[in-house]
N, C-alpha and C. Protein backbone atom coordinates (compact mmCIF):
# COMPACT_ATOMS: atom_id res chain seq x y z
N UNK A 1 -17.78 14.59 5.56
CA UNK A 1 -16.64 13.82 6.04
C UNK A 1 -15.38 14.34 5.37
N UNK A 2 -14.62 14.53 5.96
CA UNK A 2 -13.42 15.17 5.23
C UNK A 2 -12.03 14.02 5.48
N UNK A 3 -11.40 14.37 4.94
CA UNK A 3 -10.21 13.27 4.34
C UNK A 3 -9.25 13.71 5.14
N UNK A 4 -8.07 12.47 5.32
CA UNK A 4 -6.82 13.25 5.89
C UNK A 4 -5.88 12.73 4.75
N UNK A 5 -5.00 13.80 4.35
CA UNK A 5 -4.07 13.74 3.63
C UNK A 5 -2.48 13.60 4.23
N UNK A 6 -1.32 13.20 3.05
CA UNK A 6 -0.51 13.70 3.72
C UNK A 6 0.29 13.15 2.48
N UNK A 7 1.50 14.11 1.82
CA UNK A 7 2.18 13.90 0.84
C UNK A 7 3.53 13.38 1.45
N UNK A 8 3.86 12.69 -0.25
CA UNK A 8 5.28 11.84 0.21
C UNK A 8 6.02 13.04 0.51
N UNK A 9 6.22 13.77 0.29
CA UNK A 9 7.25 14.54 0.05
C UNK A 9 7.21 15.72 1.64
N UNK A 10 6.74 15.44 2.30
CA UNK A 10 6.43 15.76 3.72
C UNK A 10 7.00 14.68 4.81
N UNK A 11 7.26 13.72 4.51
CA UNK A 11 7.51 12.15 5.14
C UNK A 11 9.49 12.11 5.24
N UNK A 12 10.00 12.56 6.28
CA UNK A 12 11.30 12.30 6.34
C UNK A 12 11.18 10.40 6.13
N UNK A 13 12.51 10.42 5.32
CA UNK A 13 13.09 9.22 5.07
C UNK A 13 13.55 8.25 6.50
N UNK A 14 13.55 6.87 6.50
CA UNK A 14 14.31 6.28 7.43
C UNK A 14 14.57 5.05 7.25
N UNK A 15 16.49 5.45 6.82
CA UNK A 15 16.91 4.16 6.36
C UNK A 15 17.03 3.23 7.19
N UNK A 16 17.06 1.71 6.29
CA UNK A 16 16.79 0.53 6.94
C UNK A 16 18.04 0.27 7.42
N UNK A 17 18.30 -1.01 8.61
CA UNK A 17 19.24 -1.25 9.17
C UNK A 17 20.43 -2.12 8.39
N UNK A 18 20.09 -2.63 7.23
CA UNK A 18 20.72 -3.78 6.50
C UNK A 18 21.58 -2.20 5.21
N UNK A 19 21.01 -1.61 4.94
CA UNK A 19 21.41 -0.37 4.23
C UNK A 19 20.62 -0.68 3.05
N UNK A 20 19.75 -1.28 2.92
CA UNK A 20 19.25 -1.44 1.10
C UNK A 20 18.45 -0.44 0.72
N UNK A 21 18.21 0.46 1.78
CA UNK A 21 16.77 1.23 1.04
C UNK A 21 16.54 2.35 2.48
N UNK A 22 15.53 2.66 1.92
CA UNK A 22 14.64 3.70 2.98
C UNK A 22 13.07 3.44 3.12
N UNK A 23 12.38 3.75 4.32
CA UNK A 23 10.91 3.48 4.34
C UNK A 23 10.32 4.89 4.87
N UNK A 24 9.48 5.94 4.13
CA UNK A 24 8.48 6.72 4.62
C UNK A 24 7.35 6.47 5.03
N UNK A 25 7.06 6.15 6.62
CA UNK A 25 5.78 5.51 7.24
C UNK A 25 4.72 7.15 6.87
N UNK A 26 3.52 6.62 6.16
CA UNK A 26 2.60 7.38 5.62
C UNK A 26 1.56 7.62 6.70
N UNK A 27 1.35 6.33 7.32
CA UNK A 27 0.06 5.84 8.01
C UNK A 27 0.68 5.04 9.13
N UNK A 28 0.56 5.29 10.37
CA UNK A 28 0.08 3.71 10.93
C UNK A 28 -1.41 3.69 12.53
N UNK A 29 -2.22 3.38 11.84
CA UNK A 29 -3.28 3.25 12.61
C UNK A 29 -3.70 2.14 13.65
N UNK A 30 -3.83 2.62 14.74
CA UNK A 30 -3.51 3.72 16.11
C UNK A 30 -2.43 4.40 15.84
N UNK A 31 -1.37 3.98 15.77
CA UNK A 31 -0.44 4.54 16.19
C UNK A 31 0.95 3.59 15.97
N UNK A 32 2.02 4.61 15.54
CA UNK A 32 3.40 3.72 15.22
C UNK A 32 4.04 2.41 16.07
N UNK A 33 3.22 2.68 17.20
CA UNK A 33 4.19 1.23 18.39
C UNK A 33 3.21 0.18 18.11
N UNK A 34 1.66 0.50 18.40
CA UNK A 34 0.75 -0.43 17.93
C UNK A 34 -0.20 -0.65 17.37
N UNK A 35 0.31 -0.19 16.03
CA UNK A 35 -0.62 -0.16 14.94
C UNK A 35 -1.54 -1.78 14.30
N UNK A 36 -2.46 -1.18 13.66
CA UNK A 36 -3.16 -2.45 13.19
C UNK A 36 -3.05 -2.28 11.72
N UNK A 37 -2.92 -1.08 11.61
CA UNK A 37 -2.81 -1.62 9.73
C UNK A 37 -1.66 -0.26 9.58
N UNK A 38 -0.57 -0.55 8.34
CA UNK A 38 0.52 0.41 8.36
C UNK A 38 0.45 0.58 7.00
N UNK A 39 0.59 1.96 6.76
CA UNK A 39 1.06 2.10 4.95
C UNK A 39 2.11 2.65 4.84
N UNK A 40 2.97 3.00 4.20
CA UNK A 40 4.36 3.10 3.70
C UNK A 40 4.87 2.80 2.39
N UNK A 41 5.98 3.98 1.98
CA UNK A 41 6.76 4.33 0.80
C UNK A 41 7.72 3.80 0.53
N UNK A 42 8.20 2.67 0.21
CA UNK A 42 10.11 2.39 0.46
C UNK A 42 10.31 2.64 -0.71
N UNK A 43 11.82 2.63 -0.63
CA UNK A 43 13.18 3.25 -1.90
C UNK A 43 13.63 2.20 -1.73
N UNK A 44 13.51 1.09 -2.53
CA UNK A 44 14.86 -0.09 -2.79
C UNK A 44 15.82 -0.39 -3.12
N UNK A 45 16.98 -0.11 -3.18
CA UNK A 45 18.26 0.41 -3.84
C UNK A 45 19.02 -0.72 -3.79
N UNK A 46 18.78 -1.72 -2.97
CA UNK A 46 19.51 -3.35 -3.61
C UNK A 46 19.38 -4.35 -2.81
N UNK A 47 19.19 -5.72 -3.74
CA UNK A 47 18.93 -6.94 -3.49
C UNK A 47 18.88 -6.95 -1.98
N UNK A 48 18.11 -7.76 -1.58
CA UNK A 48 18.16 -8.55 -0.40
C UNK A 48 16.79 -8.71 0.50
N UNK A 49 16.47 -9.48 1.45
CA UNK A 49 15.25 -10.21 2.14
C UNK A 49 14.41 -9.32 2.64
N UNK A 50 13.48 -9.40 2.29
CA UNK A 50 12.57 -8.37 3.65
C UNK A 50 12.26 -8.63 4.59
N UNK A 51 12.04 -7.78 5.63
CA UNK A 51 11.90 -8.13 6.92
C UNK A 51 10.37 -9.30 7.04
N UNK A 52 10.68 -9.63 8.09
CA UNK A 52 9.86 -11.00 8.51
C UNK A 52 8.58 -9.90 9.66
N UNK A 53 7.04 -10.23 9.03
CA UNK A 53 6.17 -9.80 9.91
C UNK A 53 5.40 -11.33 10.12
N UNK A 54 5.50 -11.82 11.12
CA UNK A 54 4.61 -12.92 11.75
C UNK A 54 3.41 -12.05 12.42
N UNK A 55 2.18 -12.84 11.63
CA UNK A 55 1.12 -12.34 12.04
C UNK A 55 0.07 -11.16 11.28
N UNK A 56 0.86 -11.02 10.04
CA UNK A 56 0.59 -9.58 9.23
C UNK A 56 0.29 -10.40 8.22
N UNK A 57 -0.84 -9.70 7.56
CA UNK A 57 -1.01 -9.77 5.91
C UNK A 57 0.06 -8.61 5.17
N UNK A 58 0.52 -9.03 3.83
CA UNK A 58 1.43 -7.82 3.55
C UNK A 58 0.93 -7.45 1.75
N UNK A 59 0.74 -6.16 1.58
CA UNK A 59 0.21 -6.02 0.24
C UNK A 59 1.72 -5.05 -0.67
N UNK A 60 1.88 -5.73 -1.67
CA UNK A 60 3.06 -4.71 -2.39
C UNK A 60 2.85 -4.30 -3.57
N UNK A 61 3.11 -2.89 -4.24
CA UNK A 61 2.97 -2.99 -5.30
C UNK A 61 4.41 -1.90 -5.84
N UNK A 62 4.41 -1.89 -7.03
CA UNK A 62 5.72 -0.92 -7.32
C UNK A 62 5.04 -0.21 -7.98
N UNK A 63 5.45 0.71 -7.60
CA UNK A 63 5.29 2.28 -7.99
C UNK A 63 6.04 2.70 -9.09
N UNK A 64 7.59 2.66 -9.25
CA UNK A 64 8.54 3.26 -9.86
C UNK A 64 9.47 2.15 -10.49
N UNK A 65 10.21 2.42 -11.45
CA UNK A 65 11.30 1.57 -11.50
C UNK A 65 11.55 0.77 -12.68
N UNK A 66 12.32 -0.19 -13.08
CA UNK A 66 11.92 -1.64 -13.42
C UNK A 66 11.23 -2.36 -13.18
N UNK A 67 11.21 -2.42 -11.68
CA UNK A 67 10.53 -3.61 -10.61
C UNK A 67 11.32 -4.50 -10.25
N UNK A 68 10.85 -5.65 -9.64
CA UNK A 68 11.52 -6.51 -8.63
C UNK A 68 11.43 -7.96 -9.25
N UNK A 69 12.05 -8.74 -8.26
CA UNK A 69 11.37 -10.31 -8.95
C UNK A 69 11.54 -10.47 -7.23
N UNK A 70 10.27 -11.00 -6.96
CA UNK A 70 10.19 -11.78 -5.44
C UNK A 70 10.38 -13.52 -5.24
N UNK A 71 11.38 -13.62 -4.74
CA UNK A 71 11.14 -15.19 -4.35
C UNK A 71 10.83 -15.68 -3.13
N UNK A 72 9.25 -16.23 -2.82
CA UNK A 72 8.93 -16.38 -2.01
C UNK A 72 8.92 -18.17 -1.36
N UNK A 73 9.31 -17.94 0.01
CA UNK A 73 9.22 -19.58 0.68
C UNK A 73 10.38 -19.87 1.43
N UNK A 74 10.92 -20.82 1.99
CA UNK A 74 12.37 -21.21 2.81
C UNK A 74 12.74 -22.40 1.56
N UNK A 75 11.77 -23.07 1.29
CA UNK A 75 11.91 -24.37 0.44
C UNK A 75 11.79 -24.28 -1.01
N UNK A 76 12.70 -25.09 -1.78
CA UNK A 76 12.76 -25.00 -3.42
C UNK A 76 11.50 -25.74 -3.74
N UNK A 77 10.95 -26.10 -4.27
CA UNK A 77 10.60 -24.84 -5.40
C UNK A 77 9.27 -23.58 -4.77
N UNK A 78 10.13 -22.64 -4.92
CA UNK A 78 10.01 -21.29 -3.98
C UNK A 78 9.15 -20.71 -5.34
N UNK A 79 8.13 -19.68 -4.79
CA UNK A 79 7.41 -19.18 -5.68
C UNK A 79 8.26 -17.91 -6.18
N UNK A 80 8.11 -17.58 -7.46
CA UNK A 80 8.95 -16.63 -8.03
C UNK A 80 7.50 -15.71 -8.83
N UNK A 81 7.36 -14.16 -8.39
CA UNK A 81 7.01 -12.93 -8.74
C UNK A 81 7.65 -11.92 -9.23
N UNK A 82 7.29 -11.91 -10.39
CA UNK A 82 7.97 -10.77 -11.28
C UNK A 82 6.76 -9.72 -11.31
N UNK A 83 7.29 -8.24 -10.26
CA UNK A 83 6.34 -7.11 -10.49
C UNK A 83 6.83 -5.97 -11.17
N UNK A 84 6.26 -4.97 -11.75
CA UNK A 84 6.37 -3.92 -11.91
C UNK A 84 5.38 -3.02 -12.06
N UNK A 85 5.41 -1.61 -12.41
CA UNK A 85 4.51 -0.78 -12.11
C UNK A 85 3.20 -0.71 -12.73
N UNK A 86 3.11 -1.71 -13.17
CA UNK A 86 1.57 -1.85 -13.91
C UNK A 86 1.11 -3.17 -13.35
N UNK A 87 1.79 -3.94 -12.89
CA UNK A 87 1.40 -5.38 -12.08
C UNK A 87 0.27 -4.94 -11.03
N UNK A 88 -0.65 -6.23 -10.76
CA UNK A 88 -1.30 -5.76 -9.69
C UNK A 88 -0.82 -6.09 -8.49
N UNK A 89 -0.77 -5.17 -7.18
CA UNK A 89 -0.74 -5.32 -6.17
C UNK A 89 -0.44 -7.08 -6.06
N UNK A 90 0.51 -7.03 -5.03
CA UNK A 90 1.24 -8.91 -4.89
C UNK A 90 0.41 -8.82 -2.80
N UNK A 91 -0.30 -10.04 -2.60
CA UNK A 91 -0.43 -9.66 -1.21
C UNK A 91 0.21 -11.57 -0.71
N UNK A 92 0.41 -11.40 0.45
CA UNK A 92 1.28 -12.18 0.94
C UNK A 92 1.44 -12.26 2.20
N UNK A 93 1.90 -13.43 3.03
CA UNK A 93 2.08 -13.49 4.73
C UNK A 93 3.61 -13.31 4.88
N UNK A 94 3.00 -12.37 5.57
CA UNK A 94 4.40 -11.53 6.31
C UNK A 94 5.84 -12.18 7.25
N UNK A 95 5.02 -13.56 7.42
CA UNK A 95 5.80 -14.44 7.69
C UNK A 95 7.22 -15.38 7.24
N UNK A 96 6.11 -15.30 5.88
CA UNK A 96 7.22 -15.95 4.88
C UNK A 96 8.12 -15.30 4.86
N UNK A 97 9.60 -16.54 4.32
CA UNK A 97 10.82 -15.72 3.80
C UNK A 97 10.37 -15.07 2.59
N UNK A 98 11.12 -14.05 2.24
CA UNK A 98 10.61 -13.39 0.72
C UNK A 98 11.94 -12.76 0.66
N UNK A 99 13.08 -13.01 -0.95
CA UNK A 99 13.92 -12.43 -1.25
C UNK A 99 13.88 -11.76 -2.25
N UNK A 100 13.98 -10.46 -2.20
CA UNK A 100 13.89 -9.38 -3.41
C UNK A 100 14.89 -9.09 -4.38
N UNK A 101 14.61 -9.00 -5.59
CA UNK A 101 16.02 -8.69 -6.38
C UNK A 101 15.56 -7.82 -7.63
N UNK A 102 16.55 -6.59 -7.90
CA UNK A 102 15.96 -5.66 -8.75
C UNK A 102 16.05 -5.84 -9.58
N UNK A 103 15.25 -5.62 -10.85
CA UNK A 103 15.43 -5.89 -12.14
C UNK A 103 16.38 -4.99 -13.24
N UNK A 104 16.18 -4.15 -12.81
CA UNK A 104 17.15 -3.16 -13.68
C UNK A 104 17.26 -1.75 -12.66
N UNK A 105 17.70 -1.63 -11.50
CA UNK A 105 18.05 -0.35 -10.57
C UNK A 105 16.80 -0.28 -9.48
N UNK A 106 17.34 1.15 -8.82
CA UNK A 106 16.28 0.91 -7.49
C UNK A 106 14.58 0.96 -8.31
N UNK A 107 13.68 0.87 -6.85
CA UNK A 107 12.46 0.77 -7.44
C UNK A 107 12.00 2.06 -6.01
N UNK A 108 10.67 1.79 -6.53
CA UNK A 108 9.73 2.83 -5.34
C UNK A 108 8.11 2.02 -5.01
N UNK A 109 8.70 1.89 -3.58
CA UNK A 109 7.50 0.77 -3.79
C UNK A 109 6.18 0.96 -2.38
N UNK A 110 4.93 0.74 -3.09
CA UNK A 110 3.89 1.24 -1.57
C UNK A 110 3.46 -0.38 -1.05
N UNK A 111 3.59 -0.40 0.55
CA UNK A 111 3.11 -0.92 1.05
C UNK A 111 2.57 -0.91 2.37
N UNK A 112 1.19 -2.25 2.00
CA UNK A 112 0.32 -2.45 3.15
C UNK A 112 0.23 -3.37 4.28
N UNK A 113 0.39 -3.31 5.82
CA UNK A 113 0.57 -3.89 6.46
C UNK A 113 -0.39 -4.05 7.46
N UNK A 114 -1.23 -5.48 7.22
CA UNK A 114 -2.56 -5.60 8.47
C UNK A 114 -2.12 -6.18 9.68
N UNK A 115 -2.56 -6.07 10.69
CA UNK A 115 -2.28 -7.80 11.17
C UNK A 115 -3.47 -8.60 11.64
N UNK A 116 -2.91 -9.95 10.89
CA UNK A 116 -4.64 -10.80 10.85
C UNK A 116 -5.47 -10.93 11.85
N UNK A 117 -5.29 -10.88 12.91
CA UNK A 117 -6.11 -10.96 13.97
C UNK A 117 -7.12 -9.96 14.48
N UNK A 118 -6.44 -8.47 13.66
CA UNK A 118 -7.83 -7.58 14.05
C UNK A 118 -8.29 -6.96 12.45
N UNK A 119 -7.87 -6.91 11.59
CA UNK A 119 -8.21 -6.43 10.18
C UNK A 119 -8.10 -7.29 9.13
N UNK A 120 -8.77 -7.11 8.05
CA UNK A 120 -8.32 -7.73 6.41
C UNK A 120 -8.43 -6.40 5.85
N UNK A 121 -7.52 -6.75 4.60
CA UNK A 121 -7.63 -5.49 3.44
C UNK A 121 -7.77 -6.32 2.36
N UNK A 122 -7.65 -5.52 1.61
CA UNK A 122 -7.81 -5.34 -0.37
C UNK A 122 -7.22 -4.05 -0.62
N UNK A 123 -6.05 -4.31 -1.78
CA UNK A 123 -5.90 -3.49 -2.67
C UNK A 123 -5.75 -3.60 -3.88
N UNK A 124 -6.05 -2.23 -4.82
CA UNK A 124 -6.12 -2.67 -6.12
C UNK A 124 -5.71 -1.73 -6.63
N UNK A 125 -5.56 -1.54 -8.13
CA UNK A 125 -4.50 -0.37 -8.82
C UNK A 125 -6.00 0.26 -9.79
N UNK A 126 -5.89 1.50 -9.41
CA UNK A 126 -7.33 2.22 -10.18
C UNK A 126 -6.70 3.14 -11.86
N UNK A 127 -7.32 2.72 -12.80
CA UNK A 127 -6.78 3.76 -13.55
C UNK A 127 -7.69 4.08 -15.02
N UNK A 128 -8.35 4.87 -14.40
CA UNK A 128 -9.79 5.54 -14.87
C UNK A 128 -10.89 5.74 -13.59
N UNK A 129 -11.77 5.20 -13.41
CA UNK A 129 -12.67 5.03 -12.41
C UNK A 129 -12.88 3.88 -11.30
N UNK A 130 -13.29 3.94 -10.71
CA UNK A 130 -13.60 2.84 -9.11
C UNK A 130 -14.40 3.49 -8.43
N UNK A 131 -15.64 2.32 -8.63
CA UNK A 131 -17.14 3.28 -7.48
C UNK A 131 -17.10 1.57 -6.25
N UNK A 132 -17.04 2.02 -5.39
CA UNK A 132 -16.77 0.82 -4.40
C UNK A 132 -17.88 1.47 -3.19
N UNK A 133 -18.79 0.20 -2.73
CA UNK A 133 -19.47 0.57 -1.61
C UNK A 133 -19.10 -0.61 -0.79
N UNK A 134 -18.98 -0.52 0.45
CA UNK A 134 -18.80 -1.41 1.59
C UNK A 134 -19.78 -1.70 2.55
N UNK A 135 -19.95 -3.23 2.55
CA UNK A 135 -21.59 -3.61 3.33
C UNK A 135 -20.96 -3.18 5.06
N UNK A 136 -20.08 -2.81 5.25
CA UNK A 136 -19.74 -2.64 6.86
C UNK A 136 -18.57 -1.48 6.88
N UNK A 137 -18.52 -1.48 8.00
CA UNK A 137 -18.01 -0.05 8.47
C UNK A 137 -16.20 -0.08 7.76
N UNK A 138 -15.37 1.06 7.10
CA UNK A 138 -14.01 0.54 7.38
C UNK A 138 -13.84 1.62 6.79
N UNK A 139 -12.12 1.48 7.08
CA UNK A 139 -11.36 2.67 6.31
C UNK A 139 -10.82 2.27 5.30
N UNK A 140 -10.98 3.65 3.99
CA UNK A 140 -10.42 3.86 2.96
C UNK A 140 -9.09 4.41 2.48
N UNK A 141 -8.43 4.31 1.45
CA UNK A 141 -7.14 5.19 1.59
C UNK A 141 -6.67 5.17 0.16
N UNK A 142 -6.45 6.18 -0.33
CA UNK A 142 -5.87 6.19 -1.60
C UNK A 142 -4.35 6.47 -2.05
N UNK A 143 -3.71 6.17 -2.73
CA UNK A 143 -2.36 6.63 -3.14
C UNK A 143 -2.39 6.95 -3.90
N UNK A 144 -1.86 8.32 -4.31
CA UNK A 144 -2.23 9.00 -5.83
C UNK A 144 -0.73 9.03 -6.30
N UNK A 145 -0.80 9.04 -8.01
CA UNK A 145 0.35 9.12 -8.64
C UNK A 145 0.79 10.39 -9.34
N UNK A 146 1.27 10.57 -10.81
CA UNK A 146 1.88 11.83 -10.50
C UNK A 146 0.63 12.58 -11.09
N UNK A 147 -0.47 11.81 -11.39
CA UNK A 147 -1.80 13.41 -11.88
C UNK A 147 -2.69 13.39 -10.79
N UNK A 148 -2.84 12.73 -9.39
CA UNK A 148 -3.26 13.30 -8.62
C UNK A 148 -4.36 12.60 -8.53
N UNK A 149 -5.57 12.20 -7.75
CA UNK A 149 -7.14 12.22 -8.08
C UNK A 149 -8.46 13.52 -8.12
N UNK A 150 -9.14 12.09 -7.83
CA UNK A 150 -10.36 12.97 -7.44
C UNK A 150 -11.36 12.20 -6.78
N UNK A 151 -12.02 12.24 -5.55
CA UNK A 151 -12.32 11.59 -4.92
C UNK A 151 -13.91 11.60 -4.45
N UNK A 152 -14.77 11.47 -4.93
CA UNK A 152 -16.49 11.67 -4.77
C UNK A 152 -16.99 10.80 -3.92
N UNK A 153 -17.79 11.39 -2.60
CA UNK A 153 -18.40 10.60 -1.44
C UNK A 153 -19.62 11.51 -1.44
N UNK A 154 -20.84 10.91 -2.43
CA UNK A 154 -22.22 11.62 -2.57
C UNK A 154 -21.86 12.47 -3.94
N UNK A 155 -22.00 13.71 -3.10
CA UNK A 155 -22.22 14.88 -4.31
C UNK A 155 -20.53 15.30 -4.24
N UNK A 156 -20.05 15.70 -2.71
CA UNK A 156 -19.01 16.17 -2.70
C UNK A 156 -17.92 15.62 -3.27
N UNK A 157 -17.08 16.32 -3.81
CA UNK A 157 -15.49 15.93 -4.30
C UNK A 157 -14.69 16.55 -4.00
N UNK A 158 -13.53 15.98 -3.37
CA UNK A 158 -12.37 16.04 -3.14
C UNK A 158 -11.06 15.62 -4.19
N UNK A 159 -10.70 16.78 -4.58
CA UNK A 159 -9.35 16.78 -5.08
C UNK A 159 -7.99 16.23 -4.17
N UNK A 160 -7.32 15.25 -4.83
CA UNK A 160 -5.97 15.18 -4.10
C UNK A 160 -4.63 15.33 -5.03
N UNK A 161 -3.98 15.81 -4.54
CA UNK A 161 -2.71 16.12 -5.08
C UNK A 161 -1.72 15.07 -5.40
N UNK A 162 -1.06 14.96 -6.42
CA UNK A 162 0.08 14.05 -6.41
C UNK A 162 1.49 13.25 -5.80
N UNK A 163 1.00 12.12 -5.70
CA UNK A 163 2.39 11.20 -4.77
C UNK A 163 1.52 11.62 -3.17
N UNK A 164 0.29 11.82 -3.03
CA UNK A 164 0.12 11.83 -1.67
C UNK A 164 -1.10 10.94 -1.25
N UNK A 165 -0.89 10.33 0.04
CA UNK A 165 -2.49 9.69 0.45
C UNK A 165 -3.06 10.37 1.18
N UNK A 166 -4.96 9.83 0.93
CA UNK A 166 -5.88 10.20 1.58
C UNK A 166 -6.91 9.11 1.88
N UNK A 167 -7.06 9.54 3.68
CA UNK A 167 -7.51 8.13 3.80
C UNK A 167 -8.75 9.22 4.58
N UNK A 168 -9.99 8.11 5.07
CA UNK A 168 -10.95 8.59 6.44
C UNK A 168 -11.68 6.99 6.43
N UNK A 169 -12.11 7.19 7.63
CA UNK A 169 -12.89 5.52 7.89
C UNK A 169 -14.53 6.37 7.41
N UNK A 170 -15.08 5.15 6.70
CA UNK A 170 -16.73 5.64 6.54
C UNK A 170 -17.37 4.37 6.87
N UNK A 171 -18.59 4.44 6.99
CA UNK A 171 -19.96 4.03 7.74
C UNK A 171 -20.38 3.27 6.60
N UNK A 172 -20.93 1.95 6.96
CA UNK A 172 -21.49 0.97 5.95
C UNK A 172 -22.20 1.59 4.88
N UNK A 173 -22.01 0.74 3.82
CA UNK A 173 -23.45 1.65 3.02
C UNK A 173 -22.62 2.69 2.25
N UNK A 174 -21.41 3.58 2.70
CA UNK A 174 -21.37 4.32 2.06
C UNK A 174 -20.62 4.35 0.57
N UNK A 175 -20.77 5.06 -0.52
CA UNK A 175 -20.45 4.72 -1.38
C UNK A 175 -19.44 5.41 -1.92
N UNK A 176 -18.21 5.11 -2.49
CA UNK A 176 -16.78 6.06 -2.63
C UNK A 176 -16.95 5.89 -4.23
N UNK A 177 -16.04 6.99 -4.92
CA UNK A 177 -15.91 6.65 -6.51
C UNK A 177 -14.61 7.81 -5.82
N UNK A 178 -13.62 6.58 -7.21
CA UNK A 178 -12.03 7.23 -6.98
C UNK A 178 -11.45 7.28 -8.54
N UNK A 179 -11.16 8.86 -9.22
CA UNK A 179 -10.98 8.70 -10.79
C UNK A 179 -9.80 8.90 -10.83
N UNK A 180 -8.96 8.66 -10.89
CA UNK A 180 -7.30 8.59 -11.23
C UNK A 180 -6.67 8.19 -12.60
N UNK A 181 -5.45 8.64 -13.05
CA UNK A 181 -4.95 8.19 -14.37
C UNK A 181 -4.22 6.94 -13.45
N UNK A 182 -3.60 7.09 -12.42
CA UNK A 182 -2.57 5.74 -11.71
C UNK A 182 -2.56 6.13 -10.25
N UNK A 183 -3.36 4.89 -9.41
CA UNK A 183 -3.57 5.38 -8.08
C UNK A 183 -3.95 3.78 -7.80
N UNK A 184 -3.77 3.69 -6.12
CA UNK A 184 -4.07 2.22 -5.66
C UNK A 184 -4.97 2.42 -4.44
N UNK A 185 -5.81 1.93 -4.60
CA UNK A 185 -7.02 2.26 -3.46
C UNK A 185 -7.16 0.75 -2.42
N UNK A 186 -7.37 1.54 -1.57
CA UNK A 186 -6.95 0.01 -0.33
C UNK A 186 -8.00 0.51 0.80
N UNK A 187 -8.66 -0.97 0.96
CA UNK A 187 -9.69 -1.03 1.75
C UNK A 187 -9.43 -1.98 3.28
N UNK A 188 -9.59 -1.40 4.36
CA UNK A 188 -9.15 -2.22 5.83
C UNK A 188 -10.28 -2.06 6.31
N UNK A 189 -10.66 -3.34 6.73
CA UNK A 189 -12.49 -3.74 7.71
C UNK A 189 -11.89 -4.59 8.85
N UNK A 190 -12.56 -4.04 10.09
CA UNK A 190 -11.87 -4.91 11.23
C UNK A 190 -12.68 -6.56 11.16
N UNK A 191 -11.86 -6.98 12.21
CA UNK A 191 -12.68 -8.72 11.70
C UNK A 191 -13.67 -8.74 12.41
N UNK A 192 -14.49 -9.44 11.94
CA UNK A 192 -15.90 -9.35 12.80
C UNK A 192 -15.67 -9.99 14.30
């Protein structure tokens, strides 16, 4: 089974309409108009709301930066998240209001986008080893940081390069191990 890759640094930028930032779409499976699960790079460069996904699970984590503080809800007392690059992954409905504010300058941040009606995910931040087997069929995907991984399915290993993902869907049963110094591995299973 071989992997598909694809580095940030291959991914033209595309700034947002409000001007706060930029988003490099990494992934979106099927396809960009109607995708079921989306991954993506943004550049946050200042305060303000994120867009509203009704119907989406949403997974965030920061990559770079200071980090953020999220305030999530329409109503006081609104939940307040303080992330940064060692935090774990924040996941959340895409629905909600959510207002972002930087902590000390822009950030660099990966995120995951399902929508609930045909997928769930999990993500998590790997840093040393992760041997993960899945009782049902789904796709895998890794984000590597700046030392890159290494990626073992059986005997074979796959090297990946730094700041880039690699994803492939595998077959129940099968068993992944992902060794990274700083990498976030994210798992999407359609709903039964």
């Amino acid at each position: 089974m071989s992997w598909h890759t694809v580095a940030l640094a291959d991914v033209a930028p595309s700034a947002w309409k409000n001007g706060g930032g930029t988003t490099r779409e990494l992934l979106a499976w099927p396809g960009p108009a109607d995708w079921v699960f989306r991954l993506s790079v943004a550049e946050v460069q200042a305060d303000g709301p994120f867009s509203s996904f009704v119907g989406v699970q949403r997974w965030f984590a920061v990559l770079s930066g200071a980090g953020v503080r999220l305030q999530v809800g329409a109503l006081a007392p609104y939940e307040v998240h303080v992330l940064t690059s060692v935090s774990a992954p924040f996941c959340f409905d895409g629905a909600l209001p959510v207002d972002c504010t930087l902590i000390d300058g822009a950030t660099q941040d990966f995120n995951l986008m399902v929508r609930t009606d045909q997928a769930r995910a999990q993500m998590q931040r790997v840093a040393g080893k992760l041997q993960t087997e899945g009782a049902g069929a789904r796709t895998v995907a890794v984000w590597t940081g700046e030392a890159g991984a290494a990626l073992w399915l059986g005997q074979e290993c796959t090297p990946v390069g730094a700041r880039t993902l690699a994803w492939q869907s595998l077959p129940a049963g099968a068993a992944l191990e992902v060794i990274a110094a700083d990498a976030l591995f994210m798992e999407i299973q359609p709903c039964p």
